[in-house]
N, C-alpha and C. Protein backbone atom coordinates (compact mmCIF):
# COMPACT_ATOMS: atom_id res chain seq x y z
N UNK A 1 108.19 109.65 90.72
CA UNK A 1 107.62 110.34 89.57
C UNK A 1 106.13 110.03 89.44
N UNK A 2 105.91 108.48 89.25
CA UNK A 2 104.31 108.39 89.37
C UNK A 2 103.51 108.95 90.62
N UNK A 3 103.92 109.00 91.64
CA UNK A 3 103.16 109.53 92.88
C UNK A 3 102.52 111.14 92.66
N UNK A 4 103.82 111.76 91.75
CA UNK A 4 103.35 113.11 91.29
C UNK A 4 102.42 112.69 90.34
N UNK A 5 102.73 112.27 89.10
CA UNK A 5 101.94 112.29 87.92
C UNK A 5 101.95 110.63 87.48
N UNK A 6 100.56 110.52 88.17
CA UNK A 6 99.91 109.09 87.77
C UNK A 6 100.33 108.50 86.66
N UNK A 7 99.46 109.95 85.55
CA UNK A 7 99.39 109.17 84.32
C UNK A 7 100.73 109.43 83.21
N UNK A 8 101.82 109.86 83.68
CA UNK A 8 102.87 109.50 83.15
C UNK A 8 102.63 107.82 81.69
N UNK A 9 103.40 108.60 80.86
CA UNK A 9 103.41 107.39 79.86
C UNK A 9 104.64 106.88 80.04
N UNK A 10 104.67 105.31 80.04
CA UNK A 10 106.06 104.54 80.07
C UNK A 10 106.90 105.24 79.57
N UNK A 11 107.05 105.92 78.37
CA UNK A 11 107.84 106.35 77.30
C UNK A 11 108.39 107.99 78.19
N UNK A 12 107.49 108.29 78.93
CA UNK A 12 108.21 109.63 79.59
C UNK A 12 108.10 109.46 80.99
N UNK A 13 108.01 108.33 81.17
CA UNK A 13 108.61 107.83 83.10
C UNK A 13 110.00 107.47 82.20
N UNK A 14 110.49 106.50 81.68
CA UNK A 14 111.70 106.15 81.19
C UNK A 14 112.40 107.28 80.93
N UNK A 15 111.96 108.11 80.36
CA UNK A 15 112.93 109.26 79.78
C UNK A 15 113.56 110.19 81.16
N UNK A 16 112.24 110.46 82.21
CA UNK A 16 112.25 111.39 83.43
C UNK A 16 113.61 110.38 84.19
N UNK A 17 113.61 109.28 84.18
CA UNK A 17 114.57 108.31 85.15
C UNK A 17 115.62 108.08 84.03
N UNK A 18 115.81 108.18 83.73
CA UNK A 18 117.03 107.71 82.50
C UNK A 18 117.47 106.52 82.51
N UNK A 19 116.02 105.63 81.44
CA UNK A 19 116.13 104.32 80.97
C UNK A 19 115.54 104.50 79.67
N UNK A 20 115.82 103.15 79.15
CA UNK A 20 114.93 102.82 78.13
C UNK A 20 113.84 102.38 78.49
N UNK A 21 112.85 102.17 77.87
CA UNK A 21 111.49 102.11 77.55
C UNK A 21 111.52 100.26 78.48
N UNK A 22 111.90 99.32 78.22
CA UNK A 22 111.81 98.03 78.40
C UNK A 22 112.34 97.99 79.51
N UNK A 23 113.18 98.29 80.31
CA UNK A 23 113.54 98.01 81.63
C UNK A 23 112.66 98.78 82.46
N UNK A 24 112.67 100.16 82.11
CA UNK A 24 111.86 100.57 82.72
C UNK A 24 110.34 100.23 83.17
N UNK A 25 109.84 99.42 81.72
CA UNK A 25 108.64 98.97 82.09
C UNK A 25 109.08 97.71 83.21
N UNK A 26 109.88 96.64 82.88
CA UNK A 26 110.22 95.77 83.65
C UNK A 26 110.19 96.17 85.60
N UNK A 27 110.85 97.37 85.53
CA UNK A 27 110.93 97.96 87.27
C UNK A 27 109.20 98.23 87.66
N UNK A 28 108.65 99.02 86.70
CA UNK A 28 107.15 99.41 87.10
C UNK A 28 106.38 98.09 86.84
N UNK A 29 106.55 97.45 86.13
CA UNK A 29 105.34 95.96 86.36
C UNK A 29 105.80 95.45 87.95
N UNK A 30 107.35 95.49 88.40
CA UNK A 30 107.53 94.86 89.43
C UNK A 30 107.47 95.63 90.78
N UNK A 31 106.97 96.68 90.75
CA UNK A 31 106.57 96.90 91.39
C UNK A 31 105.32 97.34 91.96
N UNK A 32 104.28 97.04 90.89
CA UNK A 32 103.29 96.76 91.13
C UNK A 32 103.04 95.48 91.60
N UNK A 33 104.15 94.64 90.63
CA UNK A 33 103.32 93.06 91.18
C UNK A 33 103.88 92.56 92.99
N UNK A 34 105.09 93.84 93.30
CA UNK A 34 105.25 93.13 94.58
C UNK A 34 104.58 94.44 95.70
N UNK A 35 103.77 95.07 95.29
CA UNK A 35 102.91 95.42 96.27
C UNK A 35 103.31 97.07 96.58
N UNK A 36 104.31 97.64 96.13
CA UNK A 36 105.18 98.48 96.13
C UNK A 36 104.08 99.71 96.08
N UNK A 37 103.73 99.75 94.20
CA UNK A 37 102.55 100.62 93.90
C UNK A 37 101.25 99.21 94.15
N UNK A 38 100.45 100.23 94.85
CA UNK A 38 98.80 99.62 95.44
C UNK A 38 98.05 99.92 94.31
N UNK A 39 97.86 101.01 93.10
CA UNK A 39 97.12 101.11 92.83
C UNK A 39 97.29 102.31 92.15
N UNK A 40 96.48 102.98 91.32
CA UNK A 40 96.20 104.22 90.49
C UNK A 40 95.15 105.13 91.00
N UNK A 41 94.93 106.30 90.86
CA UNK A 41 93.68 106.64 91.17
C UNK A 41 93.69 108.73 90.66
N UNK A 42 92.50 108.90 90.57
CA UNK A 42 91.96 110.38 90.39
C UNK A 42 92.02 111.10 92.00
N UNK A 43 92.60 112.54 91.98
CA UNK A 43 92.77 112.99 93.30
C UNK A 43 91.50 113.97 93.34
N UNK A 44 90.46 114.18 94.02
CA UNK A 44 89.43 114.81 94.08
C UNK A 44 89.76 115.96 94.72
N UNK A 45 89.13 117.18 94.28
CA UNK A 45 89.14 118.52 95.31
C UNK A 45 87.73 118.24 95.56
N UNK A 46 88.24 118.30 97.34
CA UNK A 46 86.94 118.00 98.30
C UNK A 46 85.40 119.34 97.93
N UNK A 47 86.60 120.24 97.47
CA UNK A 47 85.46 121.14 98.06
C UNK A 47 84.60 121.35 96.06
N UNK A 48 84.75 121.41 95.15
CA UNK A 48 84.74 120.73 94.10
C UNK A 48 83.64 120.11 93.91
N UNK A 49 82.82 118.93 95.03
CA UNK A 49 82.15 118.18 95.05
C UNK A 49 81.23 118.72 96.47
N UNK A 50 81.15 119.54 96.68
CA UNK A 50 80.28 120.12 97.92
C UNK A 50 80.73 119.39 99.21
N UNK A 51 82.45 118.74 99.57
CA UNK A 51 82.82 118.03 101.20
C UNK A 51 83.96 119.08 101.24
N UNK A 52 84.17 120.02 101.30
CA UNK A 52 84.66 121.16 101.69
C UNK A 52 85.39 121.47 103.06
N UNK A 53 84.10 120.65 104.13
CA UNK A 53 84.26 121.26 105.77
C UNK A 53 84.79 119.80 106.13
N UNK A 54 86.11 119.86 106.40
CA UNK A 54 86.64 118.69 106.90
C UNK A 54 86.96 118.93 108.44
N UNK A 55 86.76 117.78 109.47
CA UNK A 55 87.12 117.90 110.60
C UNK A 55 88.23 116.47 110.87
N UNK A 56 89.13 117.04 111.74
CA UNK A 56 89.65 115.66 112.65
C UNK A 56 88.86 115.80 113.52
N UNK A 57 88.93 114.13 114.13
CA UNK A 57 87.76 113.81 115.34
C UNK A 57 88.69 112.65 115.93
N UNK A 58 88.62 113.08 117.54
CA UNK A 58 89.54 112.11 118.18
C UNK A 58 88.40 111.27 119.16
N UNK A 59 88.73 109.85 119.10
CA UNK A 59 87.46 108.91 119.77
C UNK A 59 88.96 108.31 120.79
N UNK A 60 87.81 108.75 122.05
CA UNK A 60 88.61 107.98 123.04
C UNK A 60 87.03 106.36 123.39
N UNK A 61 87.79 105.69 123.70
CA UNK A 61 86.83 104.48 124.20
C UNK A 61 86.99 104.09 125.50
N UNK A 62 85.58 103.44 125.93
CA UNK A 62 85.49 103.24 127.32
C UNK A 62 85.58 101.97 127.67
N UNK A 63 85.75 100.90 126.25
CA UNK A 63 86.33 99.59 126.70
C UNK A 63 87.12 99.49 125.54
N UNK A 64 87.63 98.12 125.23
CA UNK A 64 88.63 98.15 124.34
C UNK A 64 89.00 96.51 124.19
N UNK A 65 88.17 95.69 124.44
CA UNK A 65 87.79 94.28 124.16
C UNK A 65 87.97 93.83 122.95
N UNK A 66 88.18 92.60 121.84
CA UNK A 66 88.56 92.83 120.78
C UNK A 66 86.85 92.82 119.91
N UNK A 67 85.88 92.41 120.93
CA UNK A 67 84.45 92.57 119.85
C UNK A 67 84.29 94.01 119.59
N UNK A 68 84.83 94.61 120.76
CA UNK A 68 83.65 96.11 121.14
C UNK A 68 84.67 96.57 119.32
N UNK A 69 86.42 96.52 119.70
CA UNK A 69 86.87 97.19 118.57
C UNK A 69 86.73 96.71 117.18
N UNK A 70 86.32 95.89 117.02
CA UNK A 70 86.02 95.11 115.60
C UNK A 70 84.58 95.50 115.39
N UNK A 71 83.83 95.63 116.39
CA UNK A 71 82.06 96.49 115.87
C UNK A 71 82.37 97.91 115.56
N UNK A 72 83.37 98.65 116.40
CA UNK A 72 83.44 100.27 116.16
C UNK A 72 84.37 100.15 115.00
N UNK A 73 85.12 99.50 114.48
CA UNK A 73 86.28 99.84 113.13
C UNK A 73 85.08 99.21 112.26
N UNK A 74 84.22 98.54 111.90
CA UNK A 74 83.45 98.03 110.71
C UNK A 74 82.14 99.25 111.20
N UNK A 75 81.89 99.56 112.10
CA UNK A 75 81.23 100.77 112.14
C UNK A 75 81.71 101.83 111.20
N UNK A 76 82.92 101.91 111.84
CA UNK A 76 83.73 103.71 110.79
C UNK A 76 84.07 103.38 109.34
N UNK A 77 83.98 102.26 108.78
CA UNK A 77 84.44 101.58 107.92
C UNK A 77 82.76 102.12 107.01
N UNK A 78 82.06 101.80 107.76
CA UNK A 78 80.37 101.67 107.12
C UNK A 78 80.20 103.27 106.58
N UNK A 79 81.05 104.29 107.73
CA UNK A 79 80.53 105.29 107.12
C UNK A 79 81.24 106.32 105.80
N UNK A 80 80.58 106.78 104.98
CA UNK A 80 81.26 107.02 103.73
C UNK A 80 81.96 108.24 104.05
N UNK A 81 81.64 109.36 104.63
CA UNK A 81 82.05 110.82 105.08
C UNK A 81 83.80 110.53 105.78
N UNK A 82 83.95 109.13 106.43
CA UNK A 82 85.18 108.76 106.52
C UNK A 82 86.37 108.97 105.67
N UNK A 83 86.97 109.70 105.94
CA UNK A 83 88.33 110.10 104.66
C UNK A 83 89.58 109.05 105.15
N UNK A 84 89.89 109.22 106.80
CA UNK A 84 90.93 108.06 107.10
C UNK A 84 90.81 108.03 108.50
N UNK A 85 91.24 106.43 108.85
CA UNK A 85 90.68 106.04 110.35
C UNK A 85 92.21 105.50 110.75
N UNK A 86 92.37 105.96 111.91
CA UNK A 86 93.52 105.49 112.11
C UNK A 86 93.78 104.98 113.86
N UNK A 87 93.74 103.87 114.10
CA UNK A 87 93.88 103.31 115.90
C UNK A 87 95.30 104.20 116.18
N UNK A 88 95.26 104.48 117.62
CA UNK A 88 96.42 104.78 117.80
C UNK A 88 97.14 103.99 119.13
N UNK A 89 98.35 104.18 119.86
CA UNK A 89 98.59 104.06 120.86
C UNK A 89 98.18 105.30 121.83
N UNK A 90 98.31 105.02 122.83
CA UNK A 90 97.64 106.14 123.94
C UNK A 90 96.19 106.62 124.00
N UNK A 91 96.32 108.26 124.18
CA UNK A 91 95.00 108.92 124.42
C UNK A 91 95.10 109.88 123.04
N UNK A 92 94.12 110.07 122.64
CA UNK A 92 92.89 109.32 121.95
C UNK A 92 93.30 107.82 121.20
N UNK A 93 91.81 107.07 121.12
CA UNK A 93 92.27 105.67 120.61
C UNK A 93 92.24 105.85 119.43
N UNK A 94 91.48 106.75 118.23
CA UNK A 94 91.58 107.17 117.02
C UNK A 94 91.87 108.45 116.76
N UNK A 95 92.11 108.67 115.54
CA UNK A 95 92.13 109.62 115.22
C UNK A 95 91.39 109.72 113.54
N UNK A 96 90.73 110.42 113.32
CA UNK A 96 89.60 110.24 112.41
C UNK A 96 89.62 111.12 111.41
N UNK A 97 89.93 111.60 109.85
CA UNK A 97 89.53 112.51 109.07
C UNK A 97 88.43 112.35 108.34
N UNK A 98 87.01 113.63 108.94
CA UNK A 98 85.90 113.42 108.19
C UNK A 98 85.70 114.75 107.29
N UNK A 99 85.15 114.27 105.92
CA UNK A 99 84.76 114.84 104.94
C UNK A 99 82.97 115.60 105.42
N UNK A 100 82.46 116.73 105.16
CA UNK A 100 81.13 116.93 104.95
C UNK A 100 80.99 118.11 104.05
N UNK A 101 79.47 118.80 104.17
CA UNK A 101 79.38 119.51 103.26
C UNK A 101 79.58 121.32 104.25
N UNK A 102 79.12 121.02 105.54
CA UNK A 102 79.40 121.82 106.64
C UNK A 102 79.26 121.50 107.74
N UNK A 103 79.17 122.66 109.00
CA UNK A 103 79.07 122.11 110.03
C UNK A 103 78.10 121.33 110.58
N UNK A 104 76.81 121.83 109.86
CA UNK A 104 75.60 121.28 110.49
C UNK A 104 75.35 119.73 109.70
N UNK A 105 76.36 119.42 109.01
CA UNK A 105 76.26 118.21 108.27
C UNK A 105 77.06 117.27 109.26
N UNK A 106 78.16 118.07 109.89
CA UNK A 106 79.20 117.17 110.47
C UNK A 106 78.66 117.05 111.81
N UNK A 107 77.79 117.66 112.45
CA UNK A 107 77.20 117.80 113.91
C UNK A 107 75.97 116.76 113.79
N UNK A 108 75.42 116.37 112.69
CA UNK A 108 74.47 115.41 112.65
C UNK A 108 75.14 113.79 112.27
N UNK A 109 76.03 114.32 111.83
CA UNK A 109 77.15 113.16 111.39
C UNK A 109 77.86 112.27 112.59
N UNK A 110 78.37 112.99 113.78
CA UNK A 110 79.28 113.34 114.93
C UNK A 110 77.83 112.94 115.96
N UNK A 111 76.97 113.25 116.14
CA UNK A 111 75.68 112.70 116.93
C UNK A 111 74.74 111.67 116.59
N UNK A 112 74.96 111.26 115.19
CA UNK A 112 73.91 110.33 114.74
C UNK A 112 74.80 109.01 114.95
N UNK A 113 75.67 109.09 114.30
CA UNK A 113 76.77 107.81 114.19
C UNK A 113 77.99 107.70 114.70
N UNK A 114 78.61 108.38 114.80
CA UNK A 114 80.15 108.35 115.21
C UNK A 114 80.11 108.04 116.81
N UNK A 115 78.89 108.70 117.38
CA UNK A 115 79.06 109.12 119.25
C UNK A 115 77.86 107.39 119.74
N UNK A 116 77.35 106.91 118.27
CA UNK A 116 76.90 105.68 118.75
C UNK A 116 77.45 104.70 118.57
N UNK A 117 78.76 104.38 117.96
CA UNK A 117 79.16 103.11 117.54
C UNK A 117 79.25 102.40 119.10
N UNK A 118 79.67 101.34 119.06
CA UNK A 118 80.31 100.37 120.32
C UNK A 118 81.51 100.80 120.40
N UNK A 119 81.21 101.02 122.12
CA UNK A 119 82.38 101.53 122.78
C UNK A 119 83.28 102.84 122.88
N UNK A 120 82.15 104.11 122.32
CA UNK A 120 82.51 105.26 122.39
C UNK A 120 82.53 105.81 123.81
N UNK A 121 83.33 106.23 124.31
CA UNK A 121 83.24 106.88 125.71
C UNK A 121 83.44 109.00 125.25
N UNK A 122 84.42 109.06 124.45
CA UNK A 122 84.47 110.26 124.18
C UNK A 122 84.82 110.85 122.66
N UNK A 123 83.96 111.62 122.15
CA UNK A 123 84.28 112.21 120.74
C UNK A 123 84.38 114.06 120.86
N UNK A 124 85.86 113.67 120.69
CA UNK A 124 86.29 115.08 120.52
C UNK A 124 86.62 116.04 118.83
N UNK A 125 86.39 116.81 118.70
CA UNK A 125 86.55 117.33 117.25
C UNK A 125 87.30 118.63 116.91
N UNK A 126 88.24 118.71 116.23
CA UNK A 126 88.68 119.63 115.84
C UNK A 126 88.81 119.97 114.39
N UNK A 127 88.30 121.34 113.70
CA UNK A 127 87.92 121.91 112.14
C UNK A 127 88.98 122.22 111.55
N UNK A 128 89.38 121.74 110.34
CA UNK A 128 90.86 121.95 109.44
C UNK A 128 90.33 123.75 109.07
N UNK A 129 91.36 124.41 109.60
CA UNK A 129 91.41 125.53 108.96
C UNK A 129 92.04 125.83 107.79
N UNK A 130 93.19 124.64 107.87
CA UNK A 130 93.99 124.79 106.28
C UNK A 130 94.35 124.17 105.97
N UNK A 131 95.21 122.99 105.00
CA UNK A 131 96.23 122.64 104.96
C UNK A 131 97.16 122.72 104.28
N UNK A 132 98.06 122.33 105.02
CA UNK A 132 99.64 122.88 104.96
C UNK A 132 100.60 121.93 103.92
N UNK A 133 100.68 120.75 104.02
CA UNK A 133 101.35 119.61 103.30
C UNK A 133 99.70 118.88 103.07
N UNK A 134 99.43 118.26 101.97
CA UNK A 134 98.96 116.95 101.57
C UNK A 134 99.50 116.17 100.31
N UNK A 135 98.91 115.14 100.83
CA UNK A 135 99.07 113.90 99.88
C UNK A 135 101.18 114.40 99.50
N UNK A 136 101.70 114.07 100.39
CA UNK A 136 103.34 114.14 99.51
C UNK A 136 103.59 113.09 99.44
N UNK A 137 104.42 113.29 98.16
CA UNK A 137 104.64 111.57 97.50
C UNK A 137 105.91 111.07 99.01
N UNK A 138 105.50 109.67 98.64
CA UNK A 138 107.13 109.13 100.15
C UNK A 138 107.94 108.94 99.55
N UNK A 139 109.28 109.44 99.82
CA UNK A 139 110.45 109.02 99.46
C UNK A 139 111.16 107.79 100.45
N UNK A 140 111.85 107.42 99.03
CA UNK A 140 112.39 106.17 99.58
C UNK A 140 113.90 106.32 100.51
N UNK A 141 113.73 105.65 101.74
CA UNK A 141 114.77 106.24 102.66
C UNK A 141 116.22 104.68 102.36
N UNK A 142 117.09 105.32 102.28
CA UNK A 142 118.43 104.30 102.15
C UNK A 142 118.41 103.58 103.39
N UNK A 143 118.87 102.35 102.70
CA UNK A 143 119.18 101.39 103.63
C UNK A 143 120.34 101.63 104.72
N UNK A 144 119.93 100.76 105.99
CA UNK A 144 120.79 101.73 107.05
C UNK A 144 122.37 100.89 106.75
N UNK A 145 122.80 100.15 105.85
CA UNK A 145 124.25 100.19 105.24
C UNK A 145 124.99 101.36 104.70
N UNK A 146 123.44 102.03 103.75
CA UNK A 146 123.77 102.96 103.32
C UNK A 146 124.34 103.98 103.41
N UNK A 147 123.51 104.56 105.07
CA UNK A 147 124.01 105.84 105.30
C UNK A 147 125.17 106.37 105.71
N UNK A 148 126.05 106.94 105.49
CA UNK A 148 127.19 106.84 105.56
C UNK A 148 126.99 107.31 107.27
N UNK A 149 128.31 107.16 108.23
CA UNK A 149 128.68 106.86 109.44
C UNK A 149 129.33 108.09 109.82
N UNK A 150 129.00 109.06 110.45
CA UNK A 150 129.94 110.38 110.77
C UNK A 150 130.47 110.43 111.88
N UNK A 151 131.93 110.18 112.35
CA UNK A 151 132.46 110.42 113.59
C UNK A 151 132.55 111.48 113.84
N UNK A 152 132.12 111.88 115.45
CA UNK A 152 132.70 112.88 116.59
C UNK A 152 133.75 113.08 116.44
């Protein structure tokens, strides 16, 4: 329920789950305090704020030492146009969502900094034409006791 609507009041998260007011608060303090919920926050429309032209950008690297990757992740870290950085296994070694205002923002962006960090060998880019799913809240998957067992 909070993942949809943040600002839910105790009094109508309790009601939406069918509790009272006091336990319910009891489940949401504890799961904030064990790490469950990270945090609160305002969801921005990119384009709203003039970052509109979003690209994925895939960085392959030409070494992979643990300095070179700890200078290039506090590199991508440094830059703000960064929406989410993510290492991967295989080919490409990242995979990158950047925010700008257009292309010629993201081509100075993509040549000034991204294609210089340590240990870039290749920056490839591809332009969000749409999207399809964002931000969906996660559901919580049952424990594998749970799921019930279907015989052949």
């Amino acid at each position: 329920m909070l993942q949809a609507e943040g600002r839910l009041t105790i009094t109508e998260l309790a009601q939406r789950v069918s509790l009272t007011v006091a336990p319910c608060h009891r489940r949401l303090r504890e799961l904030e305090r064990s790490g469950v919920i990270r945090g609160y926050r305002a969801v921005i429309d990119p384009a709203a704020i003039g970052l509109g032209f979003e690209v994925l950008v895939y960085v392959t690297m030409d070494r992979e030492d643990a300095s070179t990757i700890t200078e290039f992740e506090r590199g991508l870290a440094a830059i703000p146009q960064i929406r989410h950085a993510e290492r991967l296994f295989g080919d490409p070694d990242y995979l990158i969502r950047v925010a700008t205002a257009d292309l010629a923002s993201y081509q100075t962006l993509r040549d000034e900094r991204l294609a210089t960090l340590p240990g870039v060998h290749r920056v490839s880019s591809t332009i969000v034409m749409k999207r399809i799913v964002d931000d969906r809240p996660y559901l919580a998957q049952p424990a594998a006791a749970d799921v019930p067992r279907h015989r052949a």
